[in-house]
C-alpha atoms as a PDB file:
ATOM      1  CA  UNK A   1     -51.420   8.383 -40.177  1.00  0.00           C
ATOM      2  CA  UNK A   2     -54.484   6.864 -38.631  1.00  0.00           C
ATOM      3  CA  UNK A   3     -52.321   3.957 -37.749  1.00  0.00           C
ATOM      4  CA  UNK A   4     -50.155   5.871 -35.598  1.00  0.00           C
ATOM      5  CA  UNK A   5     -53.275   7.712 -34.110  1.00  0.00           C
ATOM      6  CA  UNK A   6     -54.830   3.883 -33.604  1.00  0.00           C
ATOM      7  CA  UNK A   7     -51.218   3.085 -31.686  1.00  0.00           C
ATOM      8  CA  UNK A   8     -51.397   6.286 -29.114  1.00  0.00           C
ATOM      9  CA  UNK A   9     -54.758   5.813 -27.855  1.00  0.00           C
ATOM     10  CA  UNK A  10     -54.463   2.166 -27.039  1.00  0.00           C
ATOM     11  CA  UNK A  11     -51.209   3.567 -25.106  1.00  0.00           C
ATOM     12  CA  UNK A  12     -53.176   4.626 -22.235  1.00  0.00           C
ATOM     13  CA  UNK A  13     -50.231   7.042 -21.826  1.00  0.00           C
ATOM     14  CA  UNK A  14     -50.441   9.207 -19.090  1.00  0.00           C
ATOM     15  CA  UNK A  15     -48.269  11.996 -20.860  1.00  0.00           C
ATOM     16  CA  UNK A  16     -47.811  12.105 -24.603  1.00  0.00           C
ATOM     17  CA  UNK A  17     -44.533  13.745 -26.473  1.00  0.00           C
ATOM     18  CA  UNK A  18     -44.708  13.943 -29.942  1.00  0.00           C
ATOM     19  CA  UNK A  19     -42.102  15.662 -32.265  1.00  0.00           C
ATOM     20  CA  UNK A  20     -43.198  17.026 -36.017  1.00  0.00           C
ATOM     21  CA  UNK A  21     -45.864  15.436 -35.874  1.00  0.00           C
ATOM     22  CA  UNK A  22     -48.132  15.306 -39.215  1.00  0.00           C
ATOM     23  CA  UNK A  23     -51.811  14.594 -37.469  1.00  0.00           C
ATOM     24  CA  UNK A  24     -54.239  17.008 -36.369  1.00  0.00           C
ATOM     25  CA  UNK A  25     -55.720  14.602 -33.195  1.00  0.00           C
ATOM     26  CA  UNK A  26     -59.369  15.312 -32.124  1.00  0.00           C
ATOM     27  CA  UNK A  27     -60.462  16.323 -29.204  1.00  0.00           C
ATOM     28  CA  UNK A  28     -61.091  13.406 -27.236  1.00  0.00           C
ATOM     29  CA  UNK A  29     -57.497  11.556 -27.462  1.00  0.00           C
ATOM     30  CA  UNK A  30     -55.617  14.672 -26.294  1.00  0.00           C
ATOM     31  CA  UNK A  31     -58.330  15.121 -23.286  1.00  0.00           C
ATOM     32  CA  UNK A  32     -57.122  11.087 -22.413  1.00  0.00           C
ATOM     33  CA  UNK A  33     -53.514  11.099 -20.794  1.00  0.00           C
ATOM     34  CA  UNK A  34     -53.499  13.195 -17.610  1.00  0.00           C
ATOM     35  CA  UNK A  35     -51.177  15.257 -18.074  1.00  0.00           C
ATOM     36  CA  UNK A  36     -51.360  16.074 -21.349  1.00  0.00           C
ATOM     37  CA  UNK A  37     -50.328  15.935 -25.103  1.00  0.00           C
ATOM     38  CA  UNK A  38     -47.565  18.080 -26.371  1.00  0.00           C
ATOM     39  CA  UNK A  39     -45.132  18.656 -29.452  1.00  0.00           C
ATOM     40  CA  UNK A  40     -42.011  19.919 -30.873  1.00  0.00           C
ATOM     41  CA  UNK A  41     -42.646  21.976 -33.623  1.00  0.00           C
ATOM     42  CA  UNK A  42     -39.602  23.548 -35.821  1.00  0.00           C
ATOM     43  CA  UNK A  43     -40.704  26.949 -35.691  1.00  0.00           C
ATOM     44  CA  UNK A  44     -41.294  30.025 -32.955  1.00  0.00           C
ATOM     45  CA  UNK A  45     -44.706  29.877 -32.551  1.00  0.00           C
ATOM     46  CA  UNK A  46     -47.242  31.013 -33.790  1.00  0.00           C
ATOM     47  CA  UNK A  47     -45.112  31.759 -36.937  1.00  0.00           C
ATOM     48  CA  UNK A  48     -44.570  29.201 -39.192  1.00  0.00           C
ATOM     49  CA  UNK A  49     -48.008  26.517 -38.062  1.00  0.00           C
ATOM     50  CA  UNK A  50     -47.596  23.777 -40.729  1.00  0.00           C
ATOM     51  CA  UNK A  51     -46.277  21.240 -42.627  1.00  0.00           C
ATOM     52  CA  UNK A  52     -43.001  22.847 -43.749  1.00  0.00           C
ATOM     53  CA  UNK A  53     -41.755  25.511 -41.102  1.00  0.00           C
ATOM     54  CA  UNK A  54     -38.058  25.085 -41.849  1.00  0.00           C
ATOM     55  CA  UNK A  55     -38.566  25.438 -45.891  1.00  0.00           C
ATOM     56  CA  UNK A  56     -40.647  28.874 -45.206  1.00  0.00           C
ATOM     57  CA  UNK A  57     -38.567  30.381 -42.802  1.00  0.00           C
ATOM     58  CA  UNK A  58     -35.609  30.161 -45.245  1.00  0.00           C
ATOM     59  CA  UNK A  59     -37.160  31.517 -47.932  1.00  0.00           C
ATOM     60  CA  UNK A  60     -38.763  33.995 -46.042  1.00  0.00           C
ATOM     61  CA  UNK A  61     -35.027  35.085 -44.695  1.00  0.00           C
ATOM     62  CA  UNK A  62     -35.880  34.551 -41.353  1.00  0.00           C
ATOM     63  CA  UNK A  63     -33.019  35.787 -39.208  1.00  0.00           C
ATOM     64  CA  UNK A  64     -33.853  33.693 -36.184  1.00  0.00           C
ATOM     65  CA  UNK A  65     -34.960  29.548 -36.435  1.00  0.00           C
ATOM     66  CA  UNK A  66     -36.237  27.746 -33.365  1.00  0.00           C
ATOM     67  CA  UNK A  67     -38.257  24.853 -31.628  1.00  0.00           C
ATOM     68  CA  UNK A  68     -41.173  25.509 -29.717  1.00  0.00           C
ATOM     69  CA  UNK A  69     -42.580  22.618 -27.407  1.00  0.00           C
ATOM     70  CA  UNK A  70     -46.036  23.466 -26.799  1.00  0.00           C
ATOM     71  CA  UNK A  71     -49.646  21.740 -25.426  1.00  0.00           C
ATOM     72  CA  UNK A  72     -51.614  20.048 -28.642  1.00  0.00           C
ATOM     73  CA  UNK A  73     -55.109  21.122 -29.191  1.00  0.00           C
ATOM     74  CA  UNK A  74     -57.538  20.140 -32.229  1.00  0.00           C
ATOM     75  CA  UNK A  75     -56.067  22.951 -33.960  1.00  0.00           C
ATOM     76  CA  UNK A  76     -52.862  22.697 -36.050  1.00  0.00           C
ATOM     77  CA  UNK A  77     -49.867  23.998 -33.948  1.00  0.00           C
ATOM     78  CA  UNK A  78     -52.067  26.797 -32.399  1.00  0.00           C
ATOM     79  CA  UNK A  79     -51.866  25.162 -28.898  1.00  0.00           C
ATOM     80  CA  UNK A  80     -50.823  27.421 -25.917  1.00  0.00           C
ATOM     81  CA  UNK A  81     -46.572  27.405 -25.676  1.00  0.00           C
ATOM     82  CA  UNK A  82     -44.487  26.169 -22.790  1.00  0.00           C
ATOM     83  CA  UNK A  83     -40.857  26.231 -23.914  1.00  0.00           C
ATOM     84  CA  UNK A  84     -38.626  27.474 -27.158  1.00  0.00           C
ATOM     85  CA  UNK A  85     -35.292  27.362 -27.764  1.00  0.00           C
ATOM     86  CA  UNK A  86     -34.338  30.267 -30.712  1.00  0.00           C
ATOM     87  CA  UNK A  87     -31.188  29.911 -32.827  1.00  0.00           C
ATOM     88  CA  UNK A  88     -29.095  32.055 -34.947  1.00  0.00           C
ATOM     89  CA  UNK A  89     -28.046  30.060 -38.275  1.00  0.00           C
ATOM     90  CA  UNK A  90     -25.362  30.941 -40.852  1.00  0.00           C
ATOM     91  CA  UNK A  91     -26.453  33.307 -43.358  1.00  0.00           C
ATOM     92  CA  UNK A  92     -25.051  29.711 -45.827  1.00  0.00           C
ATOM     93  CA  UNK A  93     -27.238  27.192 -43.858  1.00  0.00           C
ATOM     94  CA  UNK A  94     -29.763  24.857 -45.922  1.00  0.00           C
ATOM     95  CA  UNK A  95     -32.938  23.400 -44.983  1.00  0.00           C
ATOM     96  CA  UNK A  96     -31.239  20.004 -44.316  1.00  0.00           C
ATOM     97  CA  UNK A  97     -28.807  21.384 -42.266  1.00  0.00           C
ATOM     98  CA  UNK A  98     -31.345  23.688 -40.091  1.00  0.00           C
ATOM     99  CA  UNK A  99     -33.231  20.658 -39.434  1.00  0.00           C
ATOM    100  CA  UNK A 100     -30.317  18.770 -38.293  1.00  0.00           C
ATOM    101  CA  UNK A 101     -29.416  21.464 -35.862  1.00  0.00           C
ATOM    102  CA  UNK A 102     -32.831  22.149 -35.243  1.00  0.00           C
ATOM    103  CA  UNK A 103     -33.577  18.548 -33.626  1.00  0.00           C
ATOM    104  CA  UNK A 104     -30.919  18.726 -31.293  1.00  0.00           C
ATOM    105  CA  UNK A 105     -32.054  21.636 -29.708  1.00  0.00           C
ATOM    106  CA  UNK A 106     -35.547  19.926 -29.731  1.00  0.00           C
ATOM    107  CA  UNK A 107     -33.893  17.248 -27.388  1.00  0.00           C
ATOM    108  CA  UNK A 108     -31.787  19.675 -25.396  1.00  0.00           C
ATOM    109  CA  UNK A 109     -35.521  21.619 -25.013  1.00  0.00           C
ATOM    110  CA  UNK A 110     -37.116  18.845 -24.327  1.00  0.00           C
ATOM    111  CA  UNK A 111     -34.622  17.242 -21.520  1.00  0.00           C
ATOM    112  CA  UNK A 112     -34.966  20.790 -19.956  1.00  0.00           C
ATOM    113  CA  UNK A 113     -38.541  20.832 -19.418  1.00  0.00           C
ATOM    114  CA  UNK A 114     -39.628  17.231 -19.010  1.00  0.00           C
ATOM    115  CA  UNK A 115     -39.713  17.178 -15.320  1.00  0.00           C
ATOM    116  CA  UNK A 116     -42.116  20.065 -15.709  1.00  0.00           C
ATOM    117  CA  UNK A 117     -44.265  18.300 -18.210  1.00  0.00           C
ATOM    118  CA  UNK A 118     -44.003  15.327 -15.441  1.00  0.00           C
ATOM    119  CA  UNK A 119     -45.607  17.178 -13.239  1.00  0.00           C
ATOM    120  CA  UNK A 120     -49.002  18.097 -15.170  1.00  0.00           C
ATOM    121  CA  UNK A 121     -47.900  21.827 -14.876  1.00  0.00           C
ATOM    122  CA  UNK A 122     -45.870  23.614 -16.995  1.00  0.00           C
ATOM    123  CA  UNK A 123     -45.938  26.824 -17.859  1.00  0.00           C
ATOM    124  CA  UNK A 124     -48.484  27.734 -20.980  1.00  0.00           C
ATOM    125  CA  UNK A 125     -48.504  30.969 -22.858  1.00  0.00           C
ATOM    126  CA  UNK A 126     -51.816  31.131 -25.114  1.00  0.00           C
ATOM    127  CA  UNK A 127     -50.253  32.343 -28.999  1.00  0.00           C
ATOM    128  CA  UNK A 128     -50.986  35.615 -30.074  1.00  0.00           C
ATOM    129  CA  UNK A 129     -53.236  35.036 -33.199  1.00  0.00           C
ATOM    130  CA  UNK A 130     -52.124  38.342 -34.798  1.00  0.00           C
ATOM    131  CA  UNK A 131     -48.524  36.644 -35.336  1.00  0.00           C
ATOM    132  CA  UNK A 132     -49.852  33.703 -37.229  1.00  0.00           C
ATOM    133  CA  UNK A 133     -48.043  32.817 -40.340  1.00  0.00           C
ATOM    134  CA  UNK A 134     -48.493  29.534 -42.193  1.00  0.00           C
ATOM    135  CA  UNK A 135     -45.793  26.652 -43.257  1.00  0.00           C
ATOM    136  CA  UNK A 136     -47.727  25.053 -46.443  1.00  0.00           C
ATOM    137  CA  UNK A 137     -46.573  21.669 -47.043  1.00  0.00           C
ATOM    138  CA  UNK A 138     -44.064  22.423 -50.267  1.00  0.00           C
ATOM    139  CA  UNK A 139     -44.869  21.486 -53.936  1.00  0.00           C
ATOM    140  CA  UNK A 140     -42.247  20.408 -56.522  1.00  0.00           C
ATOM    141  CA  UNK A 141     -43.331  23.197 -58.610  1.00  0.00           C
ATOM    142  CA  UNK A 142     -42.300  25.558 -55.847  1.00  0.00           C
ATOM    143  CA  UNK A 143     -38.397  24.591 -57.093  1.00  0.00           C
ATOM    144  CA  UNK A 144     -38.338  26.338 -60.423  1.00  0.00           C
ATOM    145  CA  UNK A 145     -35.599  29.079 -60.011  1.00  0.00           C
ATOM    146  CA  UNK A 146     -37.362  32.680 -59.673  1.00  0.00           C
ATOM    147  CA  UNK A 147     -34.496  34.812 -62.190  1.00  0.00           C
ATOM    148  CA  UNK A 148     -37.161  37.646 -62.073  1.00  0.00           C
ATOM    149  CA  UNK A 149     -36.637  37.615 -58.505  1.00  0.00           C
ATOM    150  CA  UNK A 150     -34.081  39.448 -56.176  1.00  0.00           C
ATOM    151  CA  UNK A 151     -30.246  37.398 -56.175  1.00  0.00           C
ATOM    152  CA  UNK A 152     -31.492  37.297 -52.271  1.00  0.00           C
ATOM    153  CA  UNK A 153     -34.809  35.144 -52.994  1.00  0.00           C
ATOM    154  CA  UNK A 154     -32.656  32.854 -55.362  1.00  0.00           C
ATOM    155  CA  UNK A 155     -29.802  32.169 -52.866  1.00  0.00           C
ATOM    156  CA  UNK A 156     -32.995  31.508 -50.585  1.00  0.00           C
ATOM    157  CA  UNK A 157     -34.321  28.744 -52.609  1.00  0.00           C
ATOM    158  CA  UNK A 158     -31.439  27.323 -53.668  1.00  0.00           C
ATOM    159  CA  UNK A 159     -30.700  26.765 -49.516  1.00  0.00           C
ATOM    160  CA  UNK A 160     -34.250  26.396 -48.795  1.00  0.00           C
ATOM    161  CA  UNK A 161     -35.399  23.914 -51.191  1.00  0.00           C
ATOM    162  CA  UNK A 162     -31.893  21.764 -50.112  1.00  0.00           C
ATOM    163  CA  UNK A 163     -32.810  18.644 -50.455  1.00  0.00           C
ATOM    164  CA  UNK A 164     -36.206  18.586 -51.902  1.00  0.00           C
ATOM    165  CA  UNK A 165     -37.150  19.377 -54.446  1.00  0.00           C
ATOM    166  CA  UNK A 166     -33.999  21.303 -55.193  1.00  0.00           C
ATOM    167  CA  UNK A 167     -34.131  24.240 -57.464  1.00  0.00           C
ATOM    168  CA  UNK A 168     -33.871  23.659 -61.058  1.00  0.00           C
ATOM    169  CA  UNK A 169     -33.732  25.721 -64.092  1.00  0.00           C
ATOM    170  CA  UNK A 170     -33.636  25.706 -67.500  1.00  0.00           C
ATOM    171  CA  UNK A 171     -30.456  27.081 -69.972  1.00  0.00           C
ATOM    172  CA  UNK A 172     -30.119  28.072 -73.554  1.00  0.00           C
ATOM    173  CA  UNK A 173     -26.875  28.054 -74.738  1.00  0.00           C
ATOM    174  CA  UNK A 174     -25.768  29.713 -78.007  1.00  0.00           C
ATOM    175  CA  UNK A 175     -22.725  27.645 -79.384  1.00  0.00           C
ATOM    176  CA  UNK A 176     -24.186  25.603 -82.732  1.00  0.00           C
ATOM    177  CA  UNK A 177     -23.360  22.731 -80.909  1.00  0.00           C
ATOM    178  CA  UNK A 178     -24.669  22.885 -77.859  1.00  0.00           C
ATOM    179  CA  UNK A 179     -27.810  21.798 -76.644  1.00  0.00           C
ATOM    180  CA  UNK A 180     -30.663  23.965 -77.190  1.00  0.00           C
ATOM    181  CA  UNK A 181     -32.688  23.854 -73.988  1.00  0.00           C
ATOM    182  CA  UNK A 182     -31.317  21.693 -70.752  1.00  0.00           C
ATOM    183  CA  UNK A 183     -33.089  21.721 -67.316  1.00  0.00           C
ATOM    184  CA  UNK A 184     -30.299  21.938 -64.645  1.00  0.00           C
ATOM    185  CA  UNK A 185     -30.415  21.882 -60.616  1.00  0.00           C
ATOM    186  CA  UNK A 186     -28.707  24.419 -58.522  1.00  0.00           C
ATOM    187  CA  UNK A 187     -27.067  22.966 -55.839  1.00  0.00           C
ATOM    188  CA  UNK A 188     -24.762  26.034 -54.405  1.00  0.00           C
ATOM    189  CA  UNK A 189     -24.743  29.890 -54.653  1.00  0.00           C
ATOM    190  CA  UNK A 190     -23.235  32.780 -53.649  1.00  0.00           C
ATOM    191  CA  UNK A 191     -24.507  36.427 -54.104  1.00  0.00           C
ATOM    192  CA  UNK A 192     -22.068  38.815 -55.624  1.00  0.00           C
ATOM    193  CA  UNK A 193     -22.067  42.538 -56.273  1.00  0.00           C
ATOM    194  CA  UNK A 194     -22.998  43.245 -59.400  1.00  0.00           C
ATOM    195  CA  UNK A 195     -26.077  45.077 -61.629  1.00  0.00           C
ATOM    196  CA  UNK A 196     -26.086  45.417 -64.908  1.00  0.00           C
ATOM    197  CA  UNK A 197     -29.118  46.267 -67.199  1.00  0.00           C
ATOM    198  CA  UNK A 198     -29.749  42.568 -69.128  1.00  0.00           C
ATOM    199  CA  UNK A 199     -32.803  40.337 -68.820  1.00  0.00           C
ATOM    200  CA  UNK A 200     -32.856  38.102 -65.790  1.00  0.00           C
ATOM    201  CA  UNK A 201     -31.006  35.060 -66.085  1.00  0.00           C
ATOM    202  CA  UNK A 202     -28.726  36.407 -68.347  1.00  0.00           C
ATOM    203  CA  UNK A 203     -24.899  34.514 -68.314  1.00  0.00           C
ATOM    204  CA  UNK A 204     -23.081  37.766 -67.173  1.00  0.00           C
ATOM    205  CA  UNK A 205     -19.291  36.118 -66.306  1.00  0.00           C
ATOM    206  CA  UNK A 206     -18.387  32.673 -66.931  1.00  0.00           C
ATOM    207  CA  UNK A 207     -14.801  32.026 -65.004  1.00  0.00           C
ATOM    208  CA  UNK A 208     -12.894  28.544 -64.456  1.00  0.00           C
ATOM    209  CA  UNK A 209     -14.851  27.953 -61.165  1.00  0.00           C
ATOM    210  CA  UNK A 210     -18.027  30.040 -61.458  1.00  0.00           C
ATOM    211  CA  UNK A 211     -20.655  31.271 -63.577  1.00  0.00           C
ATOM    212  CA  UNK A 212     -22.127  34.596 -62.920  1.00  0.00           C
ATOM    213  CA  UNK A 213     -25.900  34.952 -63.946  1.00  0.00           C
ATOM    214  CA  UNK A 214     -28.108  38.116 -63.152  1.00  0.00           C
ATOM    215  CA  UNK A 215     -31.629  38.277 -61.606  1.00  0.00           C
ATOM    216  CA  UNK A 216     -34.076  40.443 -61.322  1.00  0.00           C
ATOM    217  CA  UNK A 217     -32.134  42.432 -58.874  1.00  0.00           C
ATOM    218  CA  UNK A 218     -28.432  42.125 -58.192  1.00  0.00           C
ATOM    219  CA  UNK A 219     -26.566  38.626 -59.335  1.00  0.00           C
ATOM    220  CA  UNK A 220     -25.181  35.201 -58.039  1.00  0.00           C
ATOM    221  CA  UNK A 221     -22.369  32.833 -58.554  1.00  0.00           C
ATOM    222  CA  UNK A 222     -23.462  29.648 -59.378  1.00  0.00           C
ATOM    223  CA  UNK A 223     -20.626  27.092 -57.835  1.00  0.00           C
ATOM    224  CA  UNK A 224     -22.170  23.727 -58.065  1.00  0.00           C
ATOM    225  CA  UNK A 225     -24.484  22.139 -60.773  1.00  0.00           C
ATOM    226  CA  UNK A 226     -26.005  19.335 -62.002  1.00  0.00           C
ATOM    227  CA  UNK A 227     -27.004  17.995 -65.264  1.00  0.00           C
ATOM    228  CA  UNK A 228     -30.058  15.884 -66.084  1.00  0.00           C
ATOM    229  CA  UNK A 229     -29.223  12.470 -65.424  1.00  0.00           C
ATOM    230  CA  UNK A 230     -25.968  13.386 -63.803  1.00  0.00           C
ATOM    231  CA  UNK A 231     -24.206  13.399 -60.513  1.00  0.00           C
ATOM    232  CA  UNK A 232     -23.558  17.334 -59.165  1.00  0.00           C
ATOM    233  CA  UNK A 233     -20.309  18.796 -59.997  1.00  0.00           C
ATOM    234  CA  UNK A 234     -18.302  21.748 -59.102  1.00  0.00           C
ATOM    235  CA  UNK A 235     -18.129  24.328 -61.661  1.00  0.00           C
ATOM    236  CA  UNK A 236     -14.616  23.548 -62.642  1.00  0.00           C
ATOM    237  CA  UNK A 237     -15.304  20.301 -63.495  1.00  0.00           C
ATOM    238  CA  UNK A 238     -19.116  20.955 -65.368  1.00  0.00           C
ATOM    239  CA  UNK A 239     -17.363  23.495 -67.542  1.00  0.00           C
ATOM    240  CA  UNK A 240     -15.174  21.094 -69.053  1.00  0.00           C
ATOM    241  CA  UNK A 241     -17.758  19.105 -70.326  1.00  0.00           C
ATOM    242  CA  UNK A 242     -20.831  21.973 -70.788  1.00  0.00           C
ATOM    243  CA  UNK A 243     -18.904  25.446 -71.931  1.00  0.00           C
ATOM    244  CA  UNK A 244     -21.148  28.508 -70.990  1.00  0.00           C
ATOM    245  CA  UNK A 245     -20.758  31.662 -72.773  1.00  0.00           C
ATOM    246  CA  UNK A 246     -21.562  35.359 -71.708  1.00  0.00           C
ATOM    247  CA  UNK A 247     -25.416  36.066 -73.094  1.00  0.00           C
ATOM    248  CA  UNK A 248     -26.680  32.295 -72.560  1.00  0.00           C
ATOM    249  CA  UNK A 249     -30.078  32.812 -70.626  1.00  0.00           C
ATOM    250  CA  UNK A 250     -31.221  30.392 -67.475  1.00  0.00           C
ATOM    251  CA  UNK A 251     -34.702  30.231 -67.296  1.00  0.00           C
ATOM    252  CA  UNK A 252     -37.767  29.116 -65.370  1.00  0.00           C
ATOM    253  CA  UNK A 253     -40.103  26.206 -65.764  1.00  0.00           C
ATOM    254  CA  UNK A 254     -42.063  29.162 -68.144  1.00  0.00           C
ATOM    255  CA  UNK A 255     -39.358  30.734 -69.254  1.00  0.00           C
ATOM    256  CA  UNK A 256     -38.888  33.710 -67.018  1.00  0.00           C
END
């Protein structure tokens, strides 16, 4: 914050490296050190300018992830780019994971081009403004499961939204017993072929290890859960003590 701001300019750096950061700094502090201000951003520039690249790329199905190290200007992440490093991540990866991955490169990236940012020169390549896509910072409300979506776009947000805020959903079961309405978080998918003609978020299979729900298009696997309350558990074990049946409907925050 302003703190932070307060503790670079009474640096009196001479070069200033800066890695996700979360300030937009005016004008006058990044004219200061000599040879410039610059960040690593966790996205290929210009898509992805924001608070939350990594979360929007996944959900977006991005096939390529990246860091770009580029020169700061009083615009957010629109400075001109001097290095990225692009990666290829499994089609299984979550957000937590990318970003893992994704700061290692950030150091190999930046170890590669220091001596260039050392010498107040490096190469700058001005971003093409037609290629602009934004990263929003991410709302909780963003992590209500989308059933009237594709069985794609749910896999995405179940990786995506891994670790916050998760994806969560609501069930109705239909045993007298059960309970009538319980919010749940997914913690692990798979997508499976299937399509069959029943409202989204309809129970289509229920198995000893999986539970196989329908979307809007196609279906997924749901292979790890968690209750309210409750530590997650694989499916094996949260059928033991919550029995799903075939018709039982998962749900959005609204009900869709």
């Amino acid at each position: 914050g302003q703190q932070g701001q307060q503790i670079l300019e009474h640096a009196g750096a001479d070069l200033v490296i800066t890695a996700d950061i979360r300030l937009i700094l005016g004008a006058r502090f990044l004219q200061g050190p000599e040879r410039g201000c610059y960040n690593l951003h966790a996205s290929l520039l210009p898509r992805w300018r924001g608070a939350a690249p990594v979360v929007r790329a996944l959900l977006a199905g991005d096939d390529q992830l990246g860091v770009t190290l580029y020169r700061m200007v009083p615009q957010l992440d629109a400075g001109p780019v001097v290095a990225m490093e692009k990666w290829t991540p499994p089609s299984t990866v979550t957000s937590e994971q990318a970003e893992e991955y994704l700061s290692l490169l950030a150091a190999d990236l930046l170890e590669r081009m220091l001596e260039s940012l050392e010498s107040g020169d490096p190469p700058q390549i001005p971003q093409q403004a037609e290629q602009v896509t934004l990263a929003p910072r991410l709302e909780k409300s963003e992590g209500w499961a989308r059933w009237e979506s594709s069985a794609v776009f749910v896999d995405r947000q179940v990786r995506a939204l891994h670790p916050w805020p998760r994806t969560r959903t609501r069930v109705t079961r239909g045993g007298a017993d059960q309970a009538a309405d319980e919010e749940l978080i997914l913690h692990r998918v798979s997508l499976v072929d299937r399509s069959e003609q029943v409202a989204a978020g309809t129970v289509l299979e229920v198995t000893t290890d999986q539970i196989i729900v329908a979307c809007g298009e196609g279906a997924i696997a749901i292979h790890k859960m968690q209750r309210n309350g409750k530590k997650p558990l694989e499916m094996a074990d949260l059928l033991r003590g919550m029995p799903f049946e075939v018709g039982d409907q998962f749900h959005g925050r609204e009900g869709v």
